[in-house]
Protein backbone atom coordinates (compact mmCIF):
# COMPACT_ATOMS: atom_id res chain seq x y z
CA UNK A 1 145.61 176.04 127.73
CA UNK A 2 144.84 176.68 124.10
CA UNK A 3 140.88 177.33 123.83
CA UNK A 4 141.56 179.87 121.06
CA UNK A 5 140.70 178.01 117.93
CA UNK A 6 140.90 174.39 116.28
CA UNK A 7 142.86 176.39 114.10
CA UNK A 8 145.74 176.78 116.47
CA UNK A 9 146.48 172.78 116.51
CA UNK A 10 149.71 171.20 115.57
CA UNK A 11 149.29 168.33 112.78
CA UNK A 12 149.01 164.61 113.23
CA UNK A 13 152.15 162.38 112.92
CA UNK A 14 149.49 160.32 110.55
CA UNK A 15 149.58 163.82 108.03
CA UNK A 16 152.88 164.38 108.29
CA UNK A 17 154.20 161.17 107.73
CA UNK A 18 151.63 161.07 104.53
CA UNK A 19 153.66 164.32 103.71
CA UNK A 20 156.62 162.90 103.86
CA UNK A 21 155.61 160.06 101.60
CA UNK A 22 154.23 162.33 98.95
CA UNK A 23 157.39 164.33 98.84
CA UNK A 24 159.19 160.99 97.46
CA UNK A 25 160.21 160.86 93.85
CA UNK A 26 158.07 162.61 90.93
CA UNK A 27 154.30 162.96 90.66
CA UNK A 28 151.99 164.39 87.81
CA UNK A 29 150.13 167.91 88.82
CA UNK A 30 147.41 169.48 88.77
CA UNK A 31 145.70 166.54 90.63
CA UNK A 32 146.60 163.82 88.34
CA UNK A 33 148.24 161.97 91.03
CA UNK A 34 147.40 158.64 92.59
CA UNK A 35 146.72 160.16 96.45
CA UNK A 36 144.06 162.49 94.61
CA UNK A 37 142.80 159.14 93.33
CA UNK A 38 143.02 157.77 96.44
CA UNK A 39 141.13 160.85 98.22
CA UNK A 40 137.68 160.60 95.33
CA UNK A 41 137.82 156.89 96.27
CA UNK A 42 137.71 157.27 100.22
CA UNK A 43 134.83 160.41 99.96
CA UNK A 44 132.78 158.20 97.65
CA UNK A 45 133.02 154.83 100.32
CA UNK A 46 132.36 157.12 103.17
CA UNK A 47 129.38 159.33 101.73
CA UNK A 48 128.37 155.89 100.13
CA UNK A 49 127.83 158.69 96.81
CA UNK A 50 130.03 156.53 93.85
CA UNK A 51 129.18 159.20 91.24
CA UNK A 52 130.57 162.82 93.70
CA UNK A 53 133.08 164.57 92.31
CA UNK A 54 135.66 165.52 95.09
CA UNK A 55 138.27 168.76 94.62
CA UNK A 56 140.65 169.99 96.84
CA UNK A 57 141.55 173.91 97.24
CA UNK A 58 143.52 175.52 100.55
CA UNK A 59 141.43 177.00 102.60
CA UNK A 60 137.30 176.84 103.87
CA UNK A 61 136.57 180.32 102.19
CA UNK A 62 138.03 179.56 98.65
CA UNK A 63 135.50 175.66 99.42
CA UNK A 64 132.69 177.53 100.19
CA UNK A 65 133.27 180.73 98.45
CA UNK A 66 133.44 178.00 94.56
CA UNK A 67 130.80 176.27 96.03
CA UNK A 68 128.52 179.09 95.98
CA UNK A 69 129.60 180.17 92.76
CA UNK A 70 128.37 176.99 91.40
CA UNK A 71 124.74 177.52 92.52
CA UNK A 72 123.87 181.11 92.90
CA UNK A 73 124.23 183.44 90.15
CA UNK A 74 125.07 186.92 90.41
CA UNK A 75 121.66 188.53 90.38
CA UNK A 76 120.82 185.82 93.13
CA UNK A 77 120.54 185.43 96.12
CA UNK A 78 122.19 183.00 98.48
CA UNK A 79 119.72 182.68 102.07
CA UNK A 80 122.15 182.05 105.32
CA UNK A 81 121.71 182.52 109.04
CA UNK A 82 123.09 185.92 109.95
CA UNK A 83 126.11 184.22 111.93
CA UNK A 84 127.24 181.91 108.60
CA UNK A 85 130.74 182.18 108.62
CA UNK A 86 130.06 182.76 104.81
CA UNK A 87 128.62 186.66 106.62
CA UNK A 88 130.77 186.77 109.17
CA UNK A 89 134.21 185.90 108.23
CA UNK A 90 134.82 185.84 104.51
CA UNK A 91 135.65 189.50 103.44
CA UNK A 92 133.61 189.46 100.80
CA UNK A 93 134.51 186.40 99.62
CA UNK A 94 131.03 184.43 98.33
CA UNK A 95 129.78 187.97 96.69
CA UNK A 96 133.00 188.30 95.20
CA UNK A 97 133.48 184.79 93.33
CA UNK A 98 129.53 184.21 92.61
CA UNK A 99 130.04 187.61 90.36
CA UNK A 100 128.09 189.71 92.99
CA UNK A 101 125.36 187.51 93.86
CA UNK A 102 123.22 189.21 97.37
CA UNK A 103 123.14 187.48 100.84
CA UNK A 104 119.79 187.10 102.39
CA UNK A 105 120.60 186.55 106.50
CA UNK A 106 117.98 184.89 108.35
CA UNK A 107 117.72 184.52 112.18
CA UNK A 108 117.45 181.31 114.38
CA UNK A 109 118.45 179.80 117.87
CA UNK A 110 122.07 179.01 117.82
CA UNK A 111 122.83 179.37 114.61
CA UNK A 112 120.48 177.36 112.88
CA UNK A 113 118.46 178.89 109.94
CA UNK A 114 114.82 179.08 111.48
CA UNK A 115 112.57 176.96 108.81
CA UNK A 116 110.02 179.17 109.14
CA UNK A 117 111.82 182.33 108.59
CA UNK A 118 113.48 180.78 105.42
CA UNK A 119 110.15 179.97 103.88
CA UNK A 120 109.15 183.62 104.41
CA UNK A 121 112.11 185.08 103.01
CA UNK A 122 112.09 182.81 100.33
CA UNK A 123 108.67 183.89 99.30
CA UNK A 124 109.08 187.83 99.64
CA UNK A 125 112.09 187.35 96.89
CA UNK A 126 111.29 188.48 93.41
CA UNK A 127 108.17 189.52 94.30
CA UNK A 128 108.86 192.66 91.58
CA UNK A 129 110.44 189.75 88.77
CA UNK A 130 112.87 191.78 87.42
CA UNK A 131 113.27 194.14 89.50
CA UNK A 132 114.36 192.34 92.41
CA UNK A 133 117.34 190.00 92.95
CA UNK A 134 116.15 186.06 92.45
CA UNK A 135 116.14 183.46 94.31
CA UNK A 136 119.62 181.82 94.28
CA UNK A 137 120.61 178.97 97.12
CA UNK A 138 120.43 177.92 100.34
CA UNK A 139 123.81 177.61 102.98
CA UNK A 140 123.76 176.00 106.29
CA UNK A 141 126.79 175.41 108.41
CA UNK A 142 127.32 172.49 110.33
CA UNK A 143 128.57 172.91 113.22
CA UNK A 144 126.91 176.27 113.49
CA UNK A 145 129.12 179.60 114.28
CA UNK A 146 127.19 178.83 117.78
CA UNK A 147 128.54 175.40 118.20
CA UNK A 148 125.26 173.54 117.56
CA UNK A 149 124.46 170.59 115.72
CA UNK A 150 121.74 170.41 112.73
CA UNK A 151 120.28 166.73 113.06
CA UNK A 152 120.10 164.86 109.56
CA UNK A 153 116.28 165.77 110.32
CA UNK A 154 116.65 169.19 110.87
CA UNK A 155 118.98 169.46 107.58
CA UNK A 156 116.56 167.52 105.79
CA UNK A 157 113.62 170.13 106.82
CA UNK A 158 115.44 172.94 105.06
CA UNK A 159 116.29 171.16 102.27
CA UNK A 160 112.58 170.32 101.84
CA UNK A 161 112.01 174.12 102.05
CA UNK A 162 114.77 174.89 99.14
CA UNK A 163 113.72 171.44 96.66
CA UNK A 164 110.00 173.10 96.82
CA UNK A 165 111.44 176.24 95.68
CA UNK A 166 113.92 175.29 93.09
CA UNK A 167 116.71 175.61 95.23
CA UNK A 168 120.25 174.00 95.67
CA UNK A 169 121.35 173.77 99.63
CA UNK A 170 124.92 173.95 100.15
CA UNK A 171 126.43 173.31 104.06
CA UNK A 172 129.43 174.87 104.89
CA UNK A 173 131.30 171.71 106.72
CA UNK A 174 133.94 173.43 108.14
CA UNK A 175 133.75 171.09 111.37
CA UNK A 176 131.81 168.69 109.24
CA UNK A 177 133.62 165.78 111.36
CA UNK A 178 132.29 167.05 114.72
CA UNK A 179 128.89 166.95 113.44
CA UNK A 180 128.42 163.72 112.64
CA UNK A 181 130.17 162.43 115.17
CA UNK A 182 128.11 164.40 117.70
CA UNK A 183 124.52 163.31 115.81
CA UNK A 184 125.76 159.78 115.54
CA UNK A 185 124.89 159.36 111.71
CA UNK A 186 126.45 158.42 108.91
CA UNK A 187 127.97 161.01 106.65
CA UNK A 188 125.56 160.65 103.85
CA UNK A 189 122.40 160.57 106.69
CA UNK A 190 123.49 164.12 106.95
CA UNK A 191 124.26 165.57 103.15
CA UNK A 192 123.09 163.99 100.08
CA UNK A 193 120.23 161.96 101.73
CA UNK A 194 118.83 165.20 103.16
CA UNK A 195 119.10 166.79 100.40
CA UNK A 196 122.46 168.58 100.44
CA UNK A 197 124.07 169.86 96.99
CA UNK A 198 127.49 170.36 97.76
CA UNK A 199 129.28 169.98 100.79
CA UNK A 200 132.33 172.08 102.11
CA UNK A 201 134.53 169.23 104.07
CA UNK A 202 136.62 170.79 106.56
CA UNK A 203 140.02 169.34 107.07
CA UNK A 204 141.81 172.33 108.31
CA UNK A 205 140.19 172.94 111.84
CA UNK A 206 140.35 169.20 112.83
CA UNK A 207 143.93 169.31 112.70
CA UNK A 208 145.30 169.12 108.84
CA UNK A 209 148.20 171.55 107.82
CA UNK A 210 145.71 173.39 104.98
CA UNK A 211 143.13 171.12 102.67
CA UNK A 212 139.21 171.73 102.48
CA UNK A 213 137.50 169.66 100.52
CA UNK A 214 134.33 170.33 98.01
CA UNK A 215 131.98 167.02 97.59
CA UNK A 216 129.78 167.61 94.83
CA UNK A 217 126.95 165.49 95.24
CA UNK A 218 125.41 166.31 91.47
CA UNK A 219 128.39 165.24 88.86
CA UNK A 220 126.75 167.96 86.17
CA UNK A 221 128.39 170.74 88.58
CA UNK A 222 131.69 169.25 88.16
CA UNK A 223 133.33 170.93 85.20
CA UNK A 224 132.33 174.21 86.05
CA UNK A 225 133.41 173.57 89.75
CA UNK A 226 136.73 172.82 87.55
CA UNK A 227 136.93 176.28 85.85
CA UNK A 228 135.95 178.46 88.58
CA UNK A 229 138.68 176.82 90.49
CA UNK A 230 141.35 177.29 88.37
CA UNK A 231 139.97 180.64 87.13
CA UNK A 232 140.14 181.52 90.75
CA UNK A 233 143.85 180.75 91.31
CA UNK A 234 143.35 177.80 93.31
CA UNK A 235 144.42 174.74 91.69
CA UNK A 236 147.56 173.98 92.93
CA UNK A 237 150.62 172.34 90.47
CA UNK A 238 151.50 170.42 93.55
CA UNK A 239 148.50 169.11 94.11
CA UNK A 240 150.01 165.92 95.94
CA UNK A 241 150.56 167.88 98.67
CA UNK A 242 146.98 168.31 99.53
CA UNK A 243 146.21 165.18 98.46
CA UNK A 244 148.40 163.35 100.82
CA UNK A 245 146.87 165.38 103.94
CA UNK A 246 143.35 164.45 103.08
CA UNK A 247 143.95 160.60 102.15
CA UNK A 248 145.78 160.31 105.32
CA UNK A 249 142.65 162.16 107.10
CA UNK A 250 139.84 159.72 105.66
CA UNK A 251 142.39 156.71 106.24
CA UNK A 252 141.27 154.50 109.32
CA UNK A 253 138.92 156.90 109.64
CA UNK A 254 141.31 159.49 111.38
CA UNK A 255 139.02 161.95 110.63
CA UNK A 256 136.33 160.93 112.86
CA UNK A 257 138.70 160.01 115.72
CA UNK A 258 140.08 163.30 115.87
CA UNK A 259 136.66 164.93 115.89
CA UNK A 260 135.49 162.60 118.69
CA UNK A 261 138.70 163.55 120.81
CA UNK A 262 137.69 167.64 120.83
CA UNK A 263 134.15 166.54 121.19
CA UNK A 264 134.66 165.09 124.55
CA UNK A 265 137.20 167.57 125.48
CA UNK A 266 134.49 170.40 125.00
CA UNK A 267 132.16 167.97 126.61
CA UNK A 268 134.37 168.28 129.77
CA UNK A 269 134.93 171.53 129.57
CA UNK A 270 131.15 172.64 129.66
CA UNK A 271 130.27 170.13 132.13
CA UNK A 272 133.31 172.05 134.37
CA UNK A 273 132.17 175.42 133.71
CA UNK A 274 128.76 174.98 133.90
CA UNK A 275 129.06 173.39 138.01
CA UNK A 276 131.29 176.85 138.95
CA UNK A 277 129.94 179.46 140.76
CA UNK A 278 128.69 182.45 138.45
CA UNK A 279 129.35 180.67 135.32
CA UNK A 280 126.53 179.66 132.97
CA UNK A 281 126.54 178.40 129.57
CA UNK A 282 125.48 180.57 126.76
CA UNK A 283 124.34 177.94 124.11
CA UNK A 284 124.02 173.85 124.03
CA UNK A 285 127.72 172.25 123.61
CA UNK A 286 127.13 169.75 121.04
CA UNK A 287 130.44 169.56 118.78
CA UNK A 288 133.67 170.95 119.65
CA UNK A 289 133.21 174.89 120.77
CA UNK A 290 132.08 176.06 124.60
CA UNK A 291 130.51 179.68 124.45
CA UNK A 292 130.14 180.66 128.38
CA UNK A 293 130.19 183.61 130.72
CA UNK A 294 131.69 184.01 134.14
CA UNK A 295 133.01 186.49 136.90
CA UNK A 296 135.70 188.98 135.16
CA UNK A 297 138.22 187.86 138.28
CA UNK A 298 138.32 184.46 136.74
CA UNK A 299 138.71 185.48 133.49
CA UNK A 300 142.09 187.79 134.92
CA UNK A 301 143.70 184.97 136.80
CA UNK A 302 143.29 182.57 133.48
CA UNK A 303 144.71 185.03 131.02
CA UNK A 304 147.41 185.68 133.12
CA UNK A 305 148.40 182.45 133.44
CA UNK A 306 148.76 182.08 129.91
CA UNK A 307 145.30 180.83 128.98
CA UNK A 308 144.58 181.46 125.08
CA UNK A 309 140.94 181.98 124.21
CA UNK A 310 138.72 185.06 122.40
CA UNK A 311 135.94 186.70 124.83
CA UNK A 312 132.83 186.79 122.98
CA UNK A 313 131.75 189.28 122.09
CA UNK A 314 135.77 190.52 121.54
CA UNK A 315 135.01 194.47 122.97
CA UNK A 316 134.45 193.02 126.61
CA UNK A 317 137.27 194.13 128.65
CA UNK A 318 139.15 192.86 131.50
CA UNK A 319 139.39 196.09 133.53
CA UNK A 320 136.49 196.85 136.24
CA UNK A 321 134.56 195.15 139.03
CA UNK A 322 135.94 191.16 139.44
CA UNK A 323 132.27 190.20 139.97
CA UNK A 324 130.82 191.05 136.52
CA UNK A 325 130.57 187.93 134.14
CA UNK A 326 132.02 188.47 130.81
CA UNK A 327 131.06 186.18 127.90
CA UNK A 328 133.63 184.00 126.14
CA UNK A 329 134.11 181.22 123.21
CA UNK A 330 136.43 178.38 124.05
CA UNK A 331 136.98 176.20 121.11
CA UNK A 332 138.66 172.06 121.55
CA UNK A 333 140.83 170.45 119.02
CA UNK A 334 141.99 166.74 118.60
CA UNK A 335 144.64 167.46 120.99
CA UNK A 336 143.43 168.86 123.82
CA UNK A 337 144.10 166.71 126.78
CA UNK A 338 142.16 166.33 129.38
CA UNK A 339 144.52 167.78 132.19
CA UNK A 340 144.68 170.83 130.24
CA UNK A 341 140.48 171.36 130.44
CA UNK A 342 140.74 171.18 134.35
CA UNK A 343 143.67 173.20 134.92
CA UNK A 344 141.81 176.15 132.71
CA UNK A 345 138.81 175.38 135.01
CA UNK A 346 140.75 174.98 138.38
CA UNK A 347 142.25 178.67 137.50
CA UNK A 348 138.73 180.57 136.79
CA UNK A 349 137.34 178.94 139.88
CA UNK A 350 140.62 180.51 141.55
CA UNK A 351 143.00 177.81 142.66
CA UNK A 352 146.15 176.79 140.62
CA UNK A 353 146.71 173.74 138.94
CA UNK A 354 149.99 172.89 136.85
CA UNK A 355 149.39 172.49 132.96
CA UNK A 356 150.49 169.73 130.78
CA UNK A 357 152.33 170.49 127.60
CA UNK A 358 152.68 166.92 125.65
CA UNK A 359 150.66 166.25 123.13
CA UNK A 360 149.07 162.80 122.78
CA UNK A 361 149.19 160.87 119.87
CA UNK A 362 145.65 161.53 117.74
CA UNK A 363 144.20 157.49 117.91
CA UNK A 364 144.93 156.82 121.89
C-alpha cells in the first residue's frame, strides 16, 4: 500500500527497454543524439508548437529552477501561490539560479493563485521604482501542491493578468500529464494557447527513472536556456540516457496512459474514503493526490500493517485518543492497482483485507 509519493514507483518495462536500446553501440553527447531528436519532434506534434525548443535536465527543481532564471531577473520578482513547490520544496533553489531574484507568495483555494490577489500584488510592486524589487514572472503549478486542477480557462485568466503587465507565466508541470488528462484538453489548450511561457514537463513522478523536461514555447529564450544549463552543471555527456526515457514516455502516448491509470486510482481512493465513517475529504481530488482526514485508530491499524503514506500536516502524531481525525496526503502512481486502494481502505475502516504485490503492466 504505497500512497507515499508518485515518486516511490518502479519504471515501465516501455523505459527500460528504451534504456536498454540506448545503451547499444556509440552515440554523440551532449544531446546530439538521434533519441534527443526524436524527443523535440514528439513535444512539438503533441503541443502542436513546431518552433519550442525542448531540453532535458534530471530533476523538476533544476526544470523549474532554469526556467525561472530565464524570465525573472535578480532584482525581480517571481509571483507564486504560497504552496508552489518552487516555496515549498526547492531549498533555495529558484532564488539561487535566477541570481537572487524575490518570491512574491500569493494565497488561493487549493493551490491555485487567486486572480484577484495576483493583480493586487502585481500592482503594489515597484511602487518606489528603484527602490523596490520589479516585477519579474508569474509560476503556476499544475497539478497544484493541493492536488487541484487549473482549467485551460483558469490558466488562461492569469496569463491575461501577467501579458497586461509585461509578464512571462511559467507552470511548473511536475504532474503536467495528470492535468490534462483530468481537464480533458489538449496539451497546448493548456500552455502556449493560454498563454504559458515555458513549461516544466514532469516525467519523473509519472513513473520515469529521472528526466524533466523544459518546453520553451518562445525560441528567443533558447540559447540562454542553453548556457544557464550547462553553467549550472546540468547538461549531461550522456545525454542518451535521458533521452531514451522521455522518447519512450511521449511514444504511443505512454505518458498519458500512465497519468490516466493514477488518476482513477485516486479517483477510487477518494470515493472510498470519503463513504467511511469520520473521514472527510480535505480538498477536490482531481489528478492523482487524495488529501483526507480520519479517526487516529484507523490511521494505527494502516501503518501497522505496512501502509506507506505522509500525514499532512507531518507533526500530527499517532499517540492519543483513537477517535481524533488526523489529516493525511495519499498520493497514486501508474501502478497502483486497484486491490491495493481497497485493502488500504478496508484497514482504516478496521477489517483486514490481503494486499496484492504484482505490478501490472503500464498500457492494460
Amino acid at each position: 500500500m504505497h500512497f507515499a509519493s508518485d515518486n516511490t514507483s518502479p519504471v515501465p518495462p516501455q523505459v527500460l527497454e528504451a534504456l536498454i536500446e540506448a545503451n547499444h553501440g556509440y552515440a554523440m553527447p551532449y544531446g546530439n543524439d538521434v533519441a534527443t531528436s526524436e524527443v523535440r519532434d514528439a513535444v512539438r506534434a503533441a503541443f502542436e508548437a513546431p518552433e519550442a525548443e525542448v531540453y532535458l535536465v534530471a530533476t523538476g527543481t533544476a526544470a523549474n529552477a532554469l526556467a525561472l532564471a530565464c524570465l525573472c531577473p535578480p532584482w525581480a520578482t517571481v509571483y507564486c501561490h504560497r504552496t508552489a513547490h518552487v516555496e515549498e520544496d526547492e531549498c533555495g533553489a529558484p532564488e539561487f539560479y535566477t541570481g537572487g531574484a524575490k518570491l512574491t507568495l500569493l494565497g488561493g483555494e487549493h493551490a491555485k493563485i487567486d486572480p484577484g490577489e495576483l493583480e493586487r500584488a502585481i500592482g503594489f510592486t515597484a511602487r518606489a521604482g528603484v527602490h523596490n524589487v520589479q516585477r519579474g514572472a508569474v509560476s503556476i503549478t499544475n497539478a497544484t501542491e493541493a492536488g487541484a486542477v487549473y482549467t485551460p480557462e483558469e490558466v488562461a485568466a492569469i496569463s491575461r493578468i501577467a501579458r497586461d503587465a509585461g509578464l512571462p507565466v511559467h507552470m511548473d508541470g511536475a504532474r503536467f500529464a495528470n492535468a490534462v488528462v483530468s481537464a480533458g484538453c489538449k496539451p497546448a489548450e493548456m500552455t502556449w494557447k493560454a498563454g504559458v511561457d515555458v513549461l516544466s514537463l514532469g516525467g519523473t513522478k509519472n513513473g520515469l527513472m529521472g528526466v524533466e523536461a523544459v518546453i520553451l514555447f518562445d525560441p528567443s529564450r533558447a540559447w540562454e536556456f542553453e548556457l544557464r544549463r550547462k553553467r549550472g552543471g546540468h547538461l549531461f555527456s550522456k545525454h542518451r540516457y535521458l533521452s531514451a526515457q522521455m522518447a519512450a514516455y511521449l511514444r504511443d502516448d505512454l505518458w498519458l496512459k500512465m497519468a490516466s491509470r493514477a488518476n482513477a486510482a485516486a479517483a477510487r481512493l477518494s470515493a472510498g474514503l470519503a463513504a467511511l465513517p469520520g473521514a472527510t475529504l480535505l480538498f477536490p481530488t482531481e489528478a492523482n493526490a487524495v488529501f483526507a482526514a480520519w479517526p487516529r485508530e484507523g490511521h494505527r491499524r494502516a501503518q501497522k500493517e505496512g501502509a506507506q503514506y505522509y500525514l499532512w500536516p507531518m507533526d500530527q502524531g499517532l499517540e492519543g485518543p483513537g477517535d481524533v481525525p488526523l489529516s493525511a496526503r495519499l498520493v497514486c502512481s501508474w501502478c497502483t492497482m486497484d486491490e491495493e486502494v481497497d485493502a488500504f481502505l478496508a484497514l482504516i475502516d478496521g477489517g483486514t483485507e490481503s494486499v496484492p504485490t504484482q505490478v501490472p503492466p503500464p498500457n492494460s
